[in-house]
C-alpha atoms as a PDB file:
ATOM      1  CA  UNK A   1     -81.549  93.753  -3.932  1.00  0.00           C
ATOM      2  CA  UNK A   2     -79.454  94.258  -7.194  1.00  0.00           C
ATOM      3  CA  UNK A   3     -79.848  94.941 -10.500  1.00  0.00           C
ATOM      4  CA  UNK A   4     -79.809  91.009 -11.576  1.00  0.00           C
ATOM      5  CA  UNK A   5     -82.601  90.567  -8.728  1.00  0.00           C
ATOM      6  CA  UNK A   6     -84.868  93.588 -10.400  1.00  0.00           C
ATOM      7  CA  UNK A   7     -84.408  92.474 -13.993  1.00  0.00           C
ATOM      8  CA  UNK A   8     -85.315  89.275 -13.194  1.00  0.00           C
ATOM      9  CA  UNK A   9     -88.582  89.947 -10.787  1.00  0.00           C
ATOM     10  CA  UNK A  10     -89.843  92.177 -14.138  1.00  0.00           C
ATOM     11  CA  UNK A  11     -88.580  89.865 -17.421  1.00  0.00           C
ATOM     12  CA  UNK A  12     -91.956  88.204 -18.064  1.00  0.00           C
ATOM     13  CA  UNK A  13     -92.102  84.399 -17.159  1.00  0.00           C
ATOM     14  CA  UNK A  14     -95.209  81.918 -17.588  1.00  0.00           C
ATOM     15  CA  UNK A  15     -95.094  79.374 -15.012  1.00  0.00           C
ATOM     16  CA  UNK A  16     -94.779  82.006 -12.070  1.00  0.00           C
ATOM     17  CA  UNK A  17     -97.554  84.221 -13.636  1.00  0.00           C
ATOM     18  CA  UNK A  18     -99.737  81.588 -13.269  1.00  0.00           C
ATOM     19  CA  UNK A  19     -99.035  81.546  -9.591  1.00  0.00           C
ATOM     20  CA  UNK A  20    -100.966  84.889  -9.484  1.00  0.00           C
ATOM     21  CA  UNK A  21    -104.548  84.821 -10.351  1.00  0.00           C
ATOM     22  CA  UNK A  22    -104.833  86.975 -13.459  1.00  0.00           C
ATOM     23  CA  UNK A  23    -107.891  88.362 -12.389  1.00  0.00           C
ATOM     24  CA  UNK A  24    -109.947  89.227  -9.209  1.00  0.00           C
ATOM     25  CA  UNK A  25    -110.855  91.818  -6.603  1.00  0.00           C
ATOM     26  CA  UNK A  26    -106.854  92.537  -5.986  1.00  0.00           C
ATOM     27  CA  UNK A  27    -105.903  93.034  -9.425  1.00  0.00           C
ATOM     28  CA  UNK A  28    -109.758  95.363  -9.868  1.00  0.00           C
ATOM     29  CA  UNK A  29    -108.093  97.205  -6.670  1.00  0.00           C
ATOM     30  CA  UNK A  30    -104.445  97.657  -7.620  1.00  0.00           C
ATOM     31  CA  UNK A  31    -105.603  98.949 -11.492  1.00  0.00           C
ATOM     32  CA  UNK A  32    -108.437 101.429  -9.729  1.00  0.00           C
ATOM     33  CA  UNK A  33    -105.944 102.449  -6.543  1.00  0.00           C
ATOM     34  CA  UNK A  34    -103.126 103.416  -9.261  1.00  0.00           C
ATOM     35  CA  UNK A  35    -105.446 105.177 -12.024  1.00  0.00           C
ATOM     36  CA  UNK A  36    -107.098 107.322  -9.298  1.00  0.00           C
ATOM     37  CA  UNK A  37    -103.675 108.335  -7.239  1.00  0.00           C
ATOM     38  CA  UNK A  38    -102.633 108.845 -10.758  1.00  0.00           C
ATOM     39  CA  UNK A  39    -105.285 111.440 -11.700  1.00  0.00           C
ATOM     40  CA  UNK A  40    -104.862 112.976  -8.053  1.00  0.00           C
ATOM     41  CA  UNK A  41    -101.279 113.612  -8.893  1.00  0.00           C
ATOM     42  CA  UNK A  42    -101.201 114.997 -12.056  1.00  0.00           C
ATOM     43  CA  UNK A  43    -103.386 118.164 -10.556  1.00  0.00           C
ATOM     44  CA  UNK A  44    -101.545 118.092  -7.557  1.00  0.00           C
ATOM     45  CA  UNK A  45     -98.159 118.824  -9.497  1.00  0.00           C
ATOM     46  CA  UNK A  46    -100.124 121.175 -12.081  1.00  0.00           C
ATOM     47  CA  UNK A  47    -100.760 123.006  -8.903  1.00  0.00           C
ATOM     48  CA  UNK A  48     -97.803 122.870  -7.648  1.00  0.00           C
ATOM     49  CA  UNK A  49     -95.946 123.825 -10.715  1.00  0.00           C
ATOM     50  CA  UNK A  50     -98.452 126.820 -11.131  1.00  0.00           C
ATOM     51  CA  UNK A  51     -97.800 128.373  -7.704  1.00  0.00           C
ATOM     52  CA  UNK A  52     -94.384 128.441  -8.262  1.00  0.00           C
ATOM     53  CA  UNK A  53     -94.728 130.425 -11.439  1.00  0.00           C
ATOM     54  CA  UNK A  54     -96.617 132.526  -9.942  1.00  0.00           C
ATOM     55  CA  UNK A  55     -94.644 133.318  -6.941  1.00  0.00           C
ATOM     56  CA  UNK A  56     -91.513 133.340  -9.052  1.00  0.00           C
ATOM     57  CA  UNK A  57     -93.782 136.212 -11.666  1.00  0.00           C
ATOM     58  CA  UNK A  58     -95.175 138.145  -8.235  1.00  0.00           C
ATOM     59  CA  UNK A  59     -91.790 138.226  -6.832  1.00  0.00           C
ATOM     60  CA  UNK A  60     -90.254 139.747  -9.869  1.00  0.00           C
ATOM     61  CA  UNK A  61     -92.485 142.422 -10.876  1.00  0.00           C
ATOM     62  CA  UNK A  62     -93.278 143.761  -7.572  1.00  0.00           C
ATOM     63  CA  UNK A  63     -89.548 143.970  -6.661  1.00  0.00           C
ATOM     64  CA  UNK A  64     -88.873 146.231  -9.081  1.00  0.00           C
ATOM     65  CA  UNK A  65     -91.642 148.780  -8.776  1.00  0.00           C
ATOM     66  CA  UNK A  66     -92.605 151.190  -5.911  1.00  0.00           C
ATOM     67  CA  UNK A  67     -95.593 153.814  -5.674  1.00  0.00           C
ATOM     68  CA  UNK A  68     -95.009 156.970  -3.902  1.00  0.00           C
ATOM     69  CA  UNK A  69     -98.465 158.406  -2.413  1.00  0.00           C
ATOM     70  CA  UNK A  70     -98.455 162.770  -2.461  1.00  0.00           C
ATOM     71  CA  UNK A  71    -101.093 163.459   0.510  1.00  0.00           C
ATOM     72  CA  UNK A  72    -101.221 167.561   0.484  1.00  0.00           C
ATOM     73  CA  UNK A  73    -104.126 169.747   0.186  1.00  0.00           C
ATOM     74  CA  UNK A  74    -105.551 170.485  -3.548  1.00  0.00           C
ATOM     75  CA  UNK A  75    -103.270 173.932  -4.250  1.00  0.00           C
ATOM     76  CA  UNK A  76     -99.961 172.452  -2.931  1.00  0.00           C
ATOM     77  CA  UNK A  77    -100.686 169.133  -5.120  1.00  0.00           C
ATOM     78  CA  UNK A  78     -98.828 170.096  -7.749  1.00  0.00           C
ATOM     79  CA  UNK A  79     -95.683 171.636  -6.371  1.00  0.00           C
ATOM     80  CA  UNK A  80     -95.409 168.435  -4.076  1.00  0.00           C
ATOM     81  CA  UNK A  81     -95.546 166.324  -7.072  1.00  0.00           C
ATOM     82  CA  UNK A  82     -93.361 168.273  -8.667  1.00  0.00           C
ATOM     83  CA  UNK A  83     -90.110 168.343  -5.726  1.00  0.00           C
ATOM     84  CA  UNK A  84     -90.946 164.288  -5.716  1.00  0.00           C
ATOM     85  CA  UNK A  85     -90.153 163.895  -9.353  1.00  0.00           C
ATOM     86  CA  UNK A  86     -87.316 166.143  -9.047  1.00  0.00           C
ATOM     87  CA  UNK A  87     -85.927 163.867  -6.277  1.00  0.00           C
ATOM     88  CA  UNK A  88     -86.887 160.929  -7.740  1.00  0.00           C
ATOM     89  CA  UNK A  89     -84.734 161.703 -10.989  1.00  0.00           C
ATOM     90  CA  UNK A  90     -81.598 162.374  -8.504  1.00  0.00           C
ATOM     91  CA  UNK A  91     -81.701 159.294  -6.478  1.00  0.00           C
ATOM     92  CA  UNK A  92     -79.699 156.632  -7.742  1.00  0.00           C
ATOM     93  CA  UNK A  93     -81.215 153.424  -7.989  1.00  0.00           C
ATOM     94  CA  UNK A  94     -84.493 154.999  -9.847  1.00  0.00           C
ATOM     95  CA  UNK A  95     -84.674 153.748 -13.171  1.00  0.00           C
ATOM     96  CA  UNK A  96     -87.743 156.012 -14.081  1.00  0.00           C
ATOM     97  CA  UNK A  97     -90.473 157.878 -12.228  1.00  0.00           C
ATOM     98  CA  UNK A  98     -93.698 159.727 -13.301  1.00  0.00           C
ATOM     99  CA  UNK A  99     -96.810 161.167 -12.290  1.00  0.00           C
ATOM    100  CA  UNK A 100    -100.110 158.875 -12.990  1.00  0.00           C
ATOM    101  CA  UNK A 101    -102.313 160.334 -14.984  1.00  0.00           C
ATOM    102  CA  UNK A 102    -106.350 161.053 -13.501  1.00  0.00           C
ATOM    103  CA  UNK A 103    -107.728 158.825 -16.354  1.00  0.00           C
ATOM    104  CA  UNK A 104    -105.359 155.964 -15.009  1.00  0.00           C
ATOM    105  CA  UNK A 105    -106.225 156.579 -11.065  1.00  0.00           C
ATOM    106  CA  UNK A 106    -109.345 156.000 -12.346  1.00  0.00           C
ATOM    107  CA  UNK A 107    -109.066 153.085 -14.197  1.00  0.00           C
ATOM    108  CA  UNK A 108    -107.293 151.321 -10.977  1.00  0.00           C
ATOM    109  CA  UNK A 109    -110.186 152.792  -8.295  1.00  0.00           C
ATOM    110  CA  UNK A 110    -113.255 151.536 -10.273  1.00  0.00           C
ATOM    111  CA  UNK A 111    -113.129 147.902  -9.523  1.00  0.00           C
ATOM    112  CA  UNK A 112    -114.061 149.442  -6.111  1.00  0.00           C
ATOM    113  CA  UNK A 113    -115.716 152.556  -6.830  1.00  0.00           C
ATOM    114  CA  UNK A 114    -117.237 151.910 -10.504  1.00  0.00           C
ATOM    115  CA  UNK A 115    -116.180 153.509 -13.594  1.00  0.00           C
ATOM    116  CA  UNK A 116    -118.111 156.618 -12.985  1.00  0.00           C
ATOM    117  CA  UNK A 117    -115.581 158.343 -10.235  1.00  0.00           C
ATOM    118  CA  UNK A 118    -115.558 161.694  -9.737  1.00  0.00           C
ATOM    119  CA  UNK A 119    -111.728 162.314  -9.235  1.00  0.00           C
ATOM    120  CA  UNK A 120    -112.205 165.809  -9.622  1.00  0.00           C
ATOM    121  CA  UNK A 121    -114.771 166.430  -6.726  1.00  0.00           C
ATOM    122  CA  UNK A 122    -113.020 163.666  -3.996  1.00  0.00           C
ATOM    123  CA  UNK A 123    -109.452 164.262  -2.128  1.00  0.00           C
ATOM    124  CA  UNK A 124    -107.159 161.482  -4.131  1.00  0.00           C
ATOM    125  CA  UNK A 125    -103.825 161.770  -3.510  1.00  0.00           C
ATOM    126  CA  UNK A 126    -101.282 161.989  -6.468  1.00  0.00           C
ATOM    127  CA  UNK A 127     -99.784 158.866  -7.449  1.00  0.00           C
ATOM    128  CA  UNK A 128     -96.279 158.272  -8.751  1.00  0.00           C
ATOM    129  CA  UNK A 129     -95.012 155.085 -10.410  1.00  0.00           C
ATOM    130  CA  UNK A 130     -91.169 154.535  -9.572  1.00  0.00           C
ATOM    131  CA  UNK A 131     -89.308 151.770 -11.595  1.00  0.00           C
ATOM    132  CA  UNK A 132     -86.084 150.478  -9.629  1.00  0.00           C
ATOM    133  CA  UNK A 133     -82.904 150.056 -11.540  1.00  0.00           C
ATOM    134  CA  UNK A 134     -79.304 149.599 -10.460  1.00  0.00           C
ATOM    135  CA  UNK A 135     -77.542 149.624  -8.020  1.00  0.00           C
ATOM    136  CA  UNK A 136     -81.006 149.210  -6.457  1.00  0.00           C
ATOM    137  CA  UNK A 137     -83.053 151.292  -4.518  1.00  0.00           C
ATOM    138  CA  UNK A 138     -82.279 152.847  -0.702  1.00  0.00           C
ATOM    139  CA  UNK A 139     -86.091 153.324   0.440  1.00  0.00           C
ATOM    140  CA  UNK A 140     -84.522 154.562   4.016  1.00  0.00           C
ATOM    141  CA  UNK A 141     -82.366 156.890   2.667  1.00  0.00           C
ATOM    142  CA  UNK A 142     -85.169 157.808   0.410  1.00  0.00           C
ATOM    143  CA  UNK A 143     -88.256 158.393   2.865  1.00  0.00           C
ATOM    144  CA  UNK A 144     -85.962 160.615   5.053  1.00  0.00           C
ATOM    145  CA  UNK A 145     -85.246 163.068   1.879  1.00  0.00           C
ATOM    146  CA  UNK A 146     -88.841 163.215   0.924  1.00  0.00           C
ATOM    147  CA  UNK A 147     -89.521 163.669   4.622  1.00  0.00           C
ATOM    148  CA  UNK A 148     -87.467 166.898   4.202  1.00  0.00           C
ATOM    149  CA  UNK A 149     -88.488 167.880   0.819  1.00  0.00           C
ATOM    150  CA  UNK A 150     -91.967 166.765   0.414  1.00  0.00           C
ATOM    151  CA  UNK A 151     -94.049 166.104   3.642  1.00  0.00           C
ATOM    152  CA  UNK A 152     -96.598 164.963   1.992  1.00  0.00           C
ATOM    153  CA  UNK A 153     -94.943 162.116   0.519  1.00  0.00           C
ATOM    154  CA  UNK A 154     -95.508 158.231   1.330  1.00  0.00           C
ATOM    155  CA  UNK A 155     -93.420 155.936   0.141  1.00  0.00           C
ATOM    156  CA  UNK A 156     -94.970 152.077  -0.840  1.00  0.00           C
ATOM    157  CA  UNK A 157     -92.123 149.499  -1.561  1.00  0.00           C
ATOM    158  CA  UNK A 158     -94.959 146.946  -1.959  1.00  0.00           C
ATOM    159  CA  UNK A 159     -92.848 144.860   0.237  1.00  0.00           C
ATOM    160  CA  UNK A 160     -95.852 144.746   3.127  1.00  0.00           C
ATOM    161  CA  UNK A 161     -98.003 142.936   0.725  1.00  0.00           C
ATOM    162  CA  UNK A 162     -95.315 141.368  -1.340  1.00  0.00           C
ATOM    163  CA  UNK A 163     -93.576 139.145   0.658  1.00  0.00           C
ATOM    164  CA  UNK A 164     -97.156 137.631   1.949  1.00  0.00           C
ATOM    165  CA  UNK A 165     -98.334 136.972  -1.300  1.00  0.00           C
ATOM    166  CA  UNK A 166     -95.034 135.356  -2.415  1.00  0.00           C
ATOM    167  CA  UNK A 167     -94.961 133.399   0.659  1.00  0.00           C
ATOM    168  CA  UNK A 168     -98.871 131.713   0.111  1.00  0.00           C
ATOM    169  CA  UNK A 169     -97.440 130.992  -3.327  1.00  0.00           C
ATOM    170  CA  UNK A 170     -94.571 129.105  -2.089  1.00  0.00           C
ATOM    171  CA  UNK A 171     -96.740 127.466   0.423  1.00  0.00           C
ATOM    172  CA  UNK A 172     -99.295 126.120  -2.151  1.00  0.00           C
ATOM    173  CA  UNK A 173     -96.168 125.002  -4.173  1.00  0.00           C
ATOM    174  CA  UNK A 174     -95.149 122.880  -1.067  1.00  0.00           C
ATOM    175  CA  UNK A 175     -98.302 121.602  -0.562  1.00  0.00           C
ATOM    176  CA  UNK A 176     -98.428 121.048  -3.928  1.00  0.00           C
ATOM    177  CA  UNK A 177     -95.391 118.285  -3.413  1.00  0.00           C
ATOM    178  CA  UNK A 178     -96.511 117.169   0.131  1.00  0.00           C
ATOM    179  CA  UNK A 179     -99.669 116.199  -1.561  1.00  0.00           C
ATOM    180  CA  UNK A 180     -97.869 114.023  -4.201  1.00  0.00           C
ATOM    181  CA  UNK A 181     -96.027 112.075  -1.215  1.00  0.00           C
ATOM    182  CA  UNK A 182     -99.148 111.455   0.592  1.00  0.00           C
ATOM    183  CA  UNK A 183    -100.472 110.057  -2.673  1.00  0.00           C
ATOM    184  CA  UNK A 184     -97.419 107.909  -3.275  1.00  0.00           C
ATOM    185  CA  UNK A 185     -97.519 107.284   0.489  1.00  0.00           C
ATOM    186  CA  UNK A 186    -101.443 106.008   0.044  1.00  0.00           C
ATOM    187  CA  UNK A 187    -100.537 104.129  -3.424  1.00  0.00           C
ATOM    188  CA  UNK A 188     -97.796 102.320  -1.518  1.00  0.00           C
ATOM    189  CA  UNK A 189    -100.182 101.261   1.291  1.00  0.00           C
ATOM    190  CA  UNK A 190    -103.585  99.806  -0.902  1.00  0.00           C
ATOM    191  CA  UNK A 191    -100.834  97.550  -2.693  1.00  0.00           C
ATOM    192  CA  UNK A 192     -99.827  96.663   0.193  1.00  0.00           C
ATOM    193  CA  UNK A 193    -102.905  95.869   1.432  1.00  0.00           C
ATOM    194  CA  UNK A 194    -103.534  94.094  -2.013  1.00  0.00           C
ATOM    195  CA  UNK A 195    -100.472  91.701  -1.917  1.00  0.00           C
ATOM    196  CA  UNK A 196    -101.036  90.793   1.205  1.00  0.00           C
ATOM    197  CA  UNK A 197    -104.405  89.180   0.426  1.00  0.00           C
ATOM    198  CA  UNK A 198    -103.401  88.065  -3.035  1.00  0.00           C
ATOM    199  CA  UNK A 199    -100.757  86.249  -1.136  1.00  0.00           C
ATOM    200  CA  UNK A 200    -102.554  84.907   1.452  1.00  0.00           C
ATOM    201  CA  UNK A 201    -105.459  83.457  -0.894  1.00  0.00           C
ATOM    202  CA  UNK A 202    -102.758  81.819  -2.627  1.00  0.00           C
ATOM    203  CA  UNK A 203    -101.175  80.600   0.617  1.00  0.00           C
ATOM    204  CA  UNK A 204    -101.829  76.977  -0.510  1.00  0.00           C
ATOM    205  CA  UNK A 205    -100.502  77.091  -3.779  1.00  0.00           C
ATOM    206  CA  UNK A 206     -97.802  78.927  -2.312  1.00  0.00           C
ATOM    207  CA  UNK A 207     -96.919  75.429  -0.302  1.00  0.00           C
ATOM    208  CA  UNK A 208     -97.374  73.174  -2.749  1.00  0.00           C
ATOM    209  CA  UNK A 209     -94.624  75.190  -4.777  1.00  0.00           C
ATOM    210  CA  UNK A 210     -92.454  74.857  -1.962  1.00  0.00           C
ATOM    211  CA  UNK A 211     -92.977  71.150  -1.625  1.00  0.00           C
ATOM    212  CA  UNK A 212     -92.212  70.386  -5.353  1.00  0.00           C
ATOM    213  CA  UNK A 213     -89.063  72.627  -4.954  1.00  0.00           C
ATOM    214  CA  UNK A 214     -89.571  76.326  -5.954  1.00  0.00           C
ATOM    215  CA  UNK A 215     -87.685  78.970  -4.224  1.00  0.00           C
ATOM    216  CA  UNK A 216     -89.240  81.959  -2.644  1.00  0.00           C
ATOM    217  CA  UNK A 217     -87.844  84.418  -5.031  1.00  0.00           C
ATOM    218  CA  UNK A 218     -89.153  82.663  -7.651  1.00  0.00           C
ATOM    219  CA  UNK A 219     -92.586  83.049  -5.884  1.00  0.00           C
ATOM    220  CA  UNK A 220     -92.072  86.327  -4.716  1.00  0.00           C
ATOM    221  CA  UNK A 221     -91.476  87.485  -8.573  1.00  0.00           C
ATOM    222  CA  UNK A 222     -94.591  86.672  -9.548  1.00  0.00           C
ATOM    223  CA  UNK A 223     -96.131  88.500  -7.198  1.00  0.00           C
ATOM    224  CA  UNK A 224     -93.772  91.524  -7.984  1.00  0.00           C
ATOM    225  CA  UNK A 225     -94.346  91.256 -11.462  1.00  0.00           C
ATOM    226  CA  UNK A 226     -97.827  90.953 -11.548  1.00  0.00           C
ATOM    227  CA  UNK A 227     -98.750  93.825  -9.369  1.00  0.00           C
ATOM    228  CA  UNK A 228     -95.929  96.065 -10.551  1.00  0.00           C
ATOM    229  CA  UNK A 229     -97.449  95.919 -14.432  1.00  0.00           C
ATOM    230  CA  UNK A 230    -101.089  96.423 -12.931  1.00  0.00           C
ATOM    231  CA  UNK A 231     -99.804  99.819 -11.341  1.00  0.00           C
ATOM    232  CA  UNK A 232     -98.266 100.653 -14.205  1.00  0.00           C
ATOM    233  CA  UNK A 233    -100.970 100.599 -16.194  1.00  0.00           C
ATOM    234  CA  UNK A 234    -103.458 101.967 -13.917  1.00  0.00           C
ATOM    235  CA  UNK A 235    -101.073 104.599 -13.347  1.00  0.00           C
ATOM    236  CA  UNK A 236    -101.221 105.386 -17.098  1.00  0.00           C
ATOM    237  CA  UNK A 237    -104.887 105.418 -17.741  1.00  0.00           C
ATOM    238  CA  UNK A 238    -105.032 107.974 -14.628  1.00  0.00           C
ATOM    239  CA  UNK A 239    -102.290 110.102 -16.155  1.00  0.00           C
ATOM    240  CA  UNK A 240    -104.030 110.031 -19.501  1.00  0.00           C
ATOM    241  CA  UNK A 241    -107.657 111.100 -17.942  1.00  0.00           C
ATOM    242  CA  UNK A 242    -105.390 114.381 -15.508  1.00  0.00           C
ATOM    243  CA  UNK A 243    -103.550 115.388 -18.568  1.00  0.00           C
ATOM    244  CA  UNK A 244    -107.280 115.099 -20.735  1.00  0.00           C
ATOM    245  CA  UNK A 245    -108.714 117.477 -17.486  1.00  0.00           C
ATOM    246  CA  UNK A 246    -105.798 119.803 -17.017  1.00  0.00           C
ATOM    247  CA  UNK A 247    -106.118 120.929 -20.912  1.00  0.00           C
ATOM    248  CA  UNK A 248    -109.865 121.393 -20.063  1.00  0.00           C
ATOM    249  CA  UNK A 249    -108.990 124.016 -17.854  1.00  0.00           C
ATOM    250  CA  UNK A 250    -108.894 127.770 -18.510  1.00  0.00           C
ATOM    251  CA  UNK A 251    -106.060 129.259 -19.527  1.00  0.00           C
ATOM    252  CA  UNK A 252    -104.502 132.298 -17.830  1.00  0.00           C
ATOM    253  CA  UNK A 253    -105.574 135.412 -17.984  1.00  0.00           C
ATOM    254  CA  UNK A 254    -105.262 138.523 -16.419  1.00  0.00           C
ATOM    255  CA  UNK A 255    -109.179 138.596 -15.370  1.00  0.00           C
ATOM    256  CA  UNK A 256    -108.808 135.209 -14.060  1.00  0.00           C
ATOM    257  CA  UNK A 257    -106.138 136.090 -11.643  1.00  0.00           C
ATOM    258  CA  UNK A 258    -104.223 133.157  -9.982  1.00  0.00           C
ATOM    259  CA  UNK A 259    -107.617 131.258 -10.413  1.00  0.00           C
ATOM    260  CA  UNK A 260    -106.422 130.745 -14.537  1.00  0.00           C
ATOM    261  CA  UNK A 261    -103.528 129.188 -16.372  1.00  0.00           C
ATOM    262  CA  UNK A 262    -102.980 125.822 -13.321  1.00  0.00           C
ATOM    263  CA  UNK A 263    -101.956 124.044 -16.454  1.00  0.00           C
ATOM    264  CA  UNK A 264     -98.372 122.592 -17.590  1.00  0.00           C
ATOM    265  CA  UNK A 265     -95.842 124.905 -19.569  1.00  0.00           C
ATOM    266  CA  UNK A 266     -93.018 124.045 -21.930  1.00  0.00           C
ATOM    267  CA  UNK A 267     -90.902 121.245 -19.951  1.00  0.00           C
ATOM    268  CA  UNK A 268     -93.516 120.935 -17.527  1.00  0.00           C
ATOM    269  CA  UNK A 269     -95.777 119.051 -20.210  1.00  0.00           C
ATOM    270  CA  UNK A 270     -93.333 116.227 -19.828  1.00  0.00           C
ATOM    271  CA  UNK A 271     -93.319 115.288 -16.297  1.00  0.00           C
ATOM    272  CA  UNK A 272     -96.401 113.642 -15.599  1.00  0.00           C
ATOM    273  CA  UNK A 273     -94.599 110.975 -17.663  1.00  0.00           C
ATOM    274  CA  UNK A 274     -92.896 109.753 -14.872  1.00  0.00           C
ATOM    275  CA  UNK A 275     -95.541 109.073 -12.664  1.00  0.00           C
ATOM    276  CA  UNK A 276     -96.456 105.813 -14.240  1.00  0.00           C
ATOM    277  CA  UNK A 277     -93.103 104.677 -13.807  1.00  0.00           C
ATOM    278  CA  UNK A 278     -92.808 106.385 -10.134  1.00  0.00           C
ATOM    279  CA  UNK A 279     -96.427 104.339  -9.411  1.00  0.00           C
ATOM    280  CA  UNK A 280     -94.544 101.236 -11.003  1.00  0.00           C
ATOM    281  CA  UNK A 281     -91.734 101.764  -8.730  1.00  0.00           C
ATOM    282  CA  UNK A 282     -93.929 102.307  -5.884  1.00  0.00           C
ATOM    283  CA  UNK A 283     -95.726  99.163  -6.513  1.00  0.00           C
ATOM    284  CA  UNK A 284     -91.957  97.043  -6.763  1.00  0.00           C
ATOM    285  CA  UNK A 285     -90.859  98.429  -3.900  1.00  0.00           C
ATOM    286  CA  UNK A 286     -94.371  97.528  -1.933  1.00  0.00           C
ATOM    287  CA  UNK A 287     -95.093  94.145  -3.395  1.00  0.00           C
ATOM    288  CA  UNK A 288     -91.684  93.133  -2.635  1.00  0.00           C
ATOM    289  CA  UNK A 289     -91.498  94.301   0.691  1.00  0.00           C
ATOM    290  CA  UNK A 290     -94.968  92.258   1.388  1.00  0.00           C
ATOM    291  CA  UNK A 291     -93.974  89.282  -0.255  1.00  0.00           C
ATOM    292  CA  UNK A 292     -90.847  89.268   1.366  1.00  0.00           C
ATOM    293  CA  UNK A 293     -92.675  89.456   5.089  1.00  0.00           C
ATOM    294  CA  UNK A 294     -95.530  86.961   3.856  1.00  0.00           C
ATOM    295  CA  UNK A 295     -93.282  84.590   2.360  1.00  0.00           C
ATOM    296  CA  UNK A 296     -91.379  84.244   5.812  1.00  0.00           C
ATOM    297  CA  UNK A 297     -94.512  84.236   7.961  1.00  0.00           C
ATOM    298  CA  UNK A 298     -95.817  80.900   5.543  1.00  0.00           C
ATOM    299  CA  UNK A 299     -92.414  79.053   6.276  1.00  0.00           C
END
């Protein structure tokens, strides 16, 4: 099919439109089909774009950071934290290091243990916050030094947690897109469905136009046509209703979590704009492909 073929199965035309019935339970199904795929996908890409924000954000700010743990008894606290920092500042790859103070140990134990903690009275070990810089950071070069130096040391990379979090965020990203095919998938199949017994209600009509000489792709096109612009529009009243309920949504916040900001951002605002023309495509592609096969089962 070329480009002549395409143009000429959408460039409005009177006599084949009325081949189609203008109204009915097809045209009710193809407008309600492509409004509610429509909706569906505008979330389903919010959520995909979302996840990959956020495992884009989770993978660079944990990459950067470590946490080294000082477990040693209450009087040998202090020397151990000091020998860590001293190491710390003569490793290359540390950007900066330094000692957390109680009042923020606090502040990141009372989500679990309430703000009432008595650090003082309870065996917490000594936390230090290590910012990576260049050339990067040798963490096996690094535990066996502090091994030496500082038994009581523990060194976190974050990368046990990390990469698992980062991974479920690129997972929901992909199933953020495999959920858009299945909806294109599903949009492509209810037209079909809907062509199908458009054309074969008009399978009469359809051979009386053959007998007073009209081709098939002049029969076919109004088919096309027809069910193409009724996708299209459905498509856009569904966009219009996802875009009204994804700026009903909360916005992010740190409180919220990953739970908050699902929305659009910059750029992002733009593409649900194609989906009425994807779901127009969709329904071209479809109705063609049905009219095609119907037209040669009538013959």
């Amino acid at each position: 099919m070329n480009k002549g073929t395409i143009r000429s199965m959408l460039v409005r035309d009177k006599r084949a439109d009325r081949v189609v019935p203008p109204s009915g339970y097809t045209a009710q199904l193809t407008l309600f089909v492509s409004g509610a795929m429509a909706f569906l996908a505008v979330f389903a890409l919010a959520l995909s774009l979302a996840s990959g924000r956020l495992a884009d954000r989770w993978a660079s700010e944990l990459a950067g950071a470590a946490t080294l743990r000082i477990n040693a008894p209450a009087e040998q606290l202090s020397a151990q934290t000091e020998a860590a920092l001293t190491v710390l500042a003569q490793t290359p790859g540390v950007a900066s290091a330094r000692a957390l103070a109680a009042e923020e140990q606090v502040a990141l134990l009372s989500p679990w243990f309430g703000p009432d903690l008595p650090l003082d009275t309870l065996p917490i070990p000594q936390l230090i916050e290590i910012i990576e810089g260049e050339p990067g950071l040798d963490t096996a070069g690094l535990r066996l030094r502090l091994g030496a130096e500082v038994p009581g040391a523990v060194l976190d990379d974050h990368s046990r947690w990390r990469e698992p979090l980062v991974e479920a965020a690129n997972s929901l990203r992909r199933l953020g897109w495999v959920s858009i095919l299945l909806i294109g998938g599903a949009t492509a199949a209810m037209i079909t469905l809907a062509a199908n017994a458009s054309l074969a209600a008009n399978a009469q009509i359809i051979e009386v136009l053959r007998l007073v000489g009209a081709r098939d792709r002049f029969i076919a096109s109004a088919f096309v046509r027809r069910f193409t612009y009724r996708a299209f529009f459905g498509a856009l009243v569904g966009v219009l209703f996802g875009m009204t309920g994804v700026l009903l949504l909360p916005e992010a916040s740190v409180e919220g979590g990953f739970l908050t900001g699902l929305g659009f951002q910059g750029v992002g605002w733009l593409l649900p704009a194609l989906i009425p023309l994807l779901g127009a495509a969709v329904a071209f592609l479809a109705t063609w492909t049905a009219a095609a096969r119907k037209l040669k089962e009538l013959s």
